[in-house]
Protein backbone atom coordinates (compact mmCIF):
# COMPACT_ATOMS: atom_id res chain seq x y z
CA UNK A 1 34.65 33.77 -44.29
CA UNK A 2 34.03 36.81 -45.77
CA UNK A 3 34.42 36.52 -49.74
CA UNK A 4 35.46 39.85 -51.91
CA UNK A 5 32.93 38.96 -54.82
CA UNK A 6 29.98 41.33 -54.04
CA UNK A 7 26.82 39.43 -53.34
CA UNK A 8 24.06 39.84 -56.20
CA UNK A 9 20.91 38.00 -56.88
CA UNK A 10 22.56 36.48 -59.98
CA UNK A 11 25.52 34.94 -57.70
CA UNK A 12 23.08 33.96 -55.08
CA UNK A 13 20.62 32.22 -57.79
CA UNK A 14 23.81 29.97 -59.10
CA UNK A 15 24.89 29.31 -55.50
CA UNK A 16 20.94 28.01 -54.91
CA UNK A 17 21.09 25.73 -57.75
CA UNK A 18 24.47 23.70 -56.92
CA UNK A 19 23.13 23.21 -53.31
CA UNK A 20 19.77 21.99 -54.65
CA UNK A 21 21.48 19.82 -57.12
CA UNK A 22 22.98 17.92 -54.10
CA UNK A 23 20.37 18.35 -51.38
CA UNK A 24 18.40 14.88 -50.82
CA UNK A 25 15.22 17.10 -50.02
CA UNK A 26 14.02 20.09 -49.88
CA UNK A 27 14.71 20.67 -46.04
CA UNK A 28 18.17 20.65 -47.39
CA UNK A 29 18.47 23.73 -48.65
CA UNK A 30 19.04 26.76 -46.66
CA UNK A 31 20.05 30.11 -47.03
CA UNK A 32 23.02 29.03 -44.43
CA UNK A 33 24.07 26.48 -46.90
CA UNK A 34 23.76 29.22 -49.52
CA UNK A 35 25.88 31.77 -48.02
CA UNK A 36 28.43 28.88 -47.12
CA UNK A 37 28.63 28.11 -51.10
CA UNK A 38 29.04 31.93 -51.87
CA UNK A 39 31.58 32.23 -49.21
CA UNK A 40 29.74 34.89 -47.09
CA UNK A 41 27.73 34.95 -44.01
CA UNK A 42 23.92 34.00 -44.02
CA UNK A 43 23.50 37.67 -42.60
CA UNK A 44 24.34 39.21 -46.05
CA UNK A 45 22.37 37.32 -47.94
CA UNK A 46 19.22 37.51 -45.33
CA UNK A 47 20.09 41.37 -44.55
CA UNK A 48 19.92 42.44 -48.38
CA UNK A 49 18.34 39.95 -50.64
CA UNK A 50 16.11 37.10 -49.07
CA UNK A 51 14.46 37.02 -46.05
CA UNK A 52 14.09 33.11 -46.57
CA UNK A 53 14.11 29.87 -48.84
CA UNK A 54 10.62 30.64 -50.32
CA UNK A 55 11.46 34.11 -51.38
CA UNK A 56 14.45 33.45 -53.03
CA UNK A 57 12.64 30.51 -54.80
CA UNK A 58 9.72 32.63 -56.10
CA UNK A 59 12.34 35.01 -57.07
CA UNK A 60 14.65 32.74 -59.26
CA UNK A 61 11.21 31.19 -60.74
CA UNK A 62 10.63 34.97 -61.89
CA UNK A 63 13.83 35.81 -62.67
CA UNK A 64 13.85 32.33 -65.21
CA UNK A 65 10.57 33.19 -66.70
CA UNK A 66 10.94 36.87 -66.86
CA UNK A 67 14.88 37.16 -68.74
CA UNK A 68 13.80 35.04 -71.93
CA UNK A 69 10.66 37.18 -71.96
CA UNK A 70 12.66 40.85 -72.00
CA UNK A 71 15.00 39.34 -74.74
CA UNK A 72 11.91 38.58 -76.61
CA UNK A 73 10.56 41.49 -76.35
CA UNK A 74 13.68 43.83 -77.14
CA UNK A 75 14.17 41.61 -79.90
CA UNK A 76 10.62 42.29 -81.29
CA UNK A 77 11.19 45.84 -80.65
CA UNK A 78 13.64 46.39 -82.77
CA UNK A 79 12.15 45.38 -85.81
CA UNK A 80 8.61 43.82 -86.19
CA UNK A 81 8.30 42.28 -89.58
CA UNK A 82 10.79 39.70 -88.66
CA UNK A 83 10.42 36.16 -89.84
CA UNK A 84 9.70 32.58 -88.29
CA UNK A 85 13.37 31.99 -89.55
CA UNK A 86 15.20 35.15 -87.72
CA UNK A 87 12.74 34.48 -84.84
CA UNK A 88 14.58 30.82 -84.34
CA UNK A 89 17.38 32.23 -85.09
CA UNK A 90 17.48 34.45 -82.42
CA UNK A 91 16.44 31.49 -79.90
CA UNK A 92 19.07 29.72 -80.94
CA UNK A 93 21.53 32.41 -80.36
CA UNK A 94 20.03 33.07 -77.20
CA UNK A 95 20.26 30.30 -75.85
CA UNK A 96 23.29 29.59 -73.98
CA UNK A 97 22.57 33.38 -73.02
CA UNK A 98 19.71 32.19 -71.13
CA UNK A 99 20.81 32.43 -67.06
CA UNK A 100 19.96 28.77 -66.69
């Protein structure tokens, strides 16, 4: 069962979505489920990443609010007398960067 991919948030974040996109209801999605779509046991995922459903949620609902932010803000950094027009620029660039 054990898959040679390591485990990271990232992987475990994609693996959440595709079992969500098919679960009928919430009580359908499980870290079991998870681990089962990553190819490992529920152990790794429980033993270093989530201790359950609700942290991993909270987690991906930083993690998809957070990422645009920091690429905001580096972009900002760089150089602040940007315009509106490089500003959508970058957006638009960014956005099939965007994890989600």
């Amino acid at each position: 069962m054990e898959n040679p991919q390591p485990v990271t948030t990232e992987r475990i974040f994609y693996a959440y979505l595709k079992v969500a996109r098919v679960a009928e209801s919430t009580k359908d999605i499980s870290l079991a489920k998870i681990a089962e779509e990553l190819g490992v046991s529920r152990q790794a995922i429980y033993k270093n990443h989530f201790q359950n459903i609700e942290e991993l949620t909270q987690s991906l609902h930083y993690y998809v609010d957070n990422k645009p932010y920091q690429q905001l803000k580096c972009f900002a950094f760089h150089d602040k007398n940007h315009s509106f027009k490089e500003l959508l620029n970058f957006f638009c660039r960014k956005r099939h960067s965007f994890p989600l």
